[in-house]
Protein backbone atom coordinates (compact mmCIF):
# COMPACT_ATOMS: atom_id res chain seq x y z
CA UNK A 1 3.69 -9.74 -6.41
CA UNK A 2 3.65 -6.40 -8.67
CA UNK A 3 7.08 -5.64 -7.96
CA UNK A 4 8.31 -9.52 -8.83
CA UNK A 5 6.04 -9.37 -11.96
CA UNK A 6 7.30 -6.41 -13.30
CA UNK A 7 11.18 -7.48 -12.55
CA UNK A 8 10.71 -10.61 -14.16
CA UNK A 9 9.52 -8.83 -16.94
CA UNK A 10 12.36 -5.90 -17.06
CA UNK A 11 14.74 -9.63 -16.99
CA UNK A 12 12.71 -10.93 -19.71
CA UNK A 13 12.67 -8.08 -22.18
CA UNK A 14 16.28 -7.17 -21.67
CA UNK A 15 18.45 -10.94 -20.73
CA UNK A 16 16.69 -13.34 -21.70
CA UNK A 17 19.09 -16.06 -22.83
CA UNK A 18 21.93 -14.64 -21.12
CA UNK A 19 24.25 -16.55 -18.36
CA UNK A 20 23.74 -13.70 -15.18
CA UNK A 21 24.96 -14.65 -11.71
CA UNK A 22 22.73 -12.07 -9.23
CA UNK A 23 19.89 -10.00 -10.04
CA UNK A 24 19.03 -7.49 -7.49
CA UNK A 25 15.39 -5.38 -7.33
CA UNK A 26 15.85 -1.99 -5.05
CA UNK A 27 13.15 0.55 -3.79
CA UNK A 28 13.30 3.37 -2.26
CA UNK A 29 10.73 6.13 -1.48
CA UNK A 30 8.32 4.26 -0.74
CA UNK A 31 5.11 5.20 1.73
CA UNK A 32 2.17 3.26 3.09
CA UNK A 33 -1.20 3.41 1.30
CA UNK A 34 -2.33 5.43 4.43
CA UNK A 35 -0.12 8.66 3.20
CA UNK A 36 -0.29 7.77 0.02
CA UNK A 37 -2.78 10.39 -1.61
CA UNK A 38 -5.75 10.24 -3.09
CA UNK A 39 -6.96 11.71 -6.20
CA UNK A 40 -10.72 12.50 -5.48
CA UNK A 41 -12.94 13.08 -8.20
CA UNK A 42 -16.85 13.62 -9.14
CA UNK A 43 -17.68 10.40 -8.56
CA UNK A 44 -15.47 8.78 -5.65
CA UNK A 45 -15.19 12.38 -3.43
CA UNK A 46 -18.07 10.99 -1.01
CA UNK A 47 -16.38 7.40 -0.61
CA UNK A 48 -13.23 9.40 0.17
CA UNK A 49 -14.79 11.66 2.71
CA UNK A 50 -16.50 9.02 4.53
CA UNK A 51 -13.19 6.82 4.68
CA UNK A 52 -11.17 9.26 6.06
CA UNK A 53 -13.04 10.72 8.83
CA UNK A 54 -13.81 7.09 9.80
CA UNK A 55 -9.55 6.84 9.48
CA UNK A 56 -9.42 9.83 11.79
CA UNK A 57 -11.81 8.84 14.35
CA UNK A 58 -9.59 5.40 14.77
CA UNK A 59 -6.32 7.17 15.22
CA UNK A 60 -8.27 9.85 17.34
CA UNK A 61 -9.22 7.53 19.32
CA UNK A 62 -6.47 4.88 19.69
CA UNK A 63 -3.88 8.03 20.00
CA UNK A 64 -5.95 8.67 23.17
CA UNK A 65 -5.66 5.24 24.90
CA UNK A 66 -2.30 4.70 23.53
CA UNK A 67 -3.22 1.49 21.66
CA UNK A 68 -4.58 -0.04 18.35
CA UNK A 69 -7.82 -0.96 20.40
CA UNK A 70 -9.38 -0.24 16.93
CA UNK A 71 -8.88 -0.82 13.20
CA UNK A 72 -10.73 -0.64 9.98
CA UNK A 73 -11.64 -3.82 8.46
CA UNK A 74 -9.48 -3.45 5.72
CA UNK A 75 -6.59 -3.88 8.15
CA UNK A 76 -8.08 -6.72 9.66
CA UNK A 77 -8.54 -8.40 6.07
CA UNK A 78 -4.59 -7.47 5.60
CA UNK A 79 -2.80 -8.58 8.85
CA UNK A 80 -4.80 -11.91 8.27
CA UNK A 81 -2.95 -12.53 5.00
């Protein structure tokens, strides 16, 4: 949604009006919010603590059985969408 929001808008500030046959959108580098990091400050650093040794007791464990036998519920919430 973010990325076809801020096209359109890109189109809209620089063709509107004009005849154009294609428009193409490309990305490139992008990463997953899991790698993606995380600027902590005063007031978030316990939040973002907490979330990722919770992250690295999931992978932990599911690295051990050799399965996604466990997820965060943010994930859930996600693949449900």
């Amino acid at each position: 949604e973010t990325i076809y929001e801020l096209a359109a808008s890109l189109y809209d500030k620089n063709f509107k009006g004009m005849t154009i046959r294609l428009v193409g959108v490309t990305l490139s580098n992008l990463i997953s919010k899991r790698e993606a990091f995380i600027q902590m400050t005063f007031d978030n650093y316990e939040l973002v603590e907490k979330e990722s040794e919770t992250r690295h007791l999931i992978d932990t464990f599911n690295k051990q059985f050799k399965k996604d036998l466990l997820m965060r519920a943010s994930q859930v919430k996600k693949e449900n969408h």
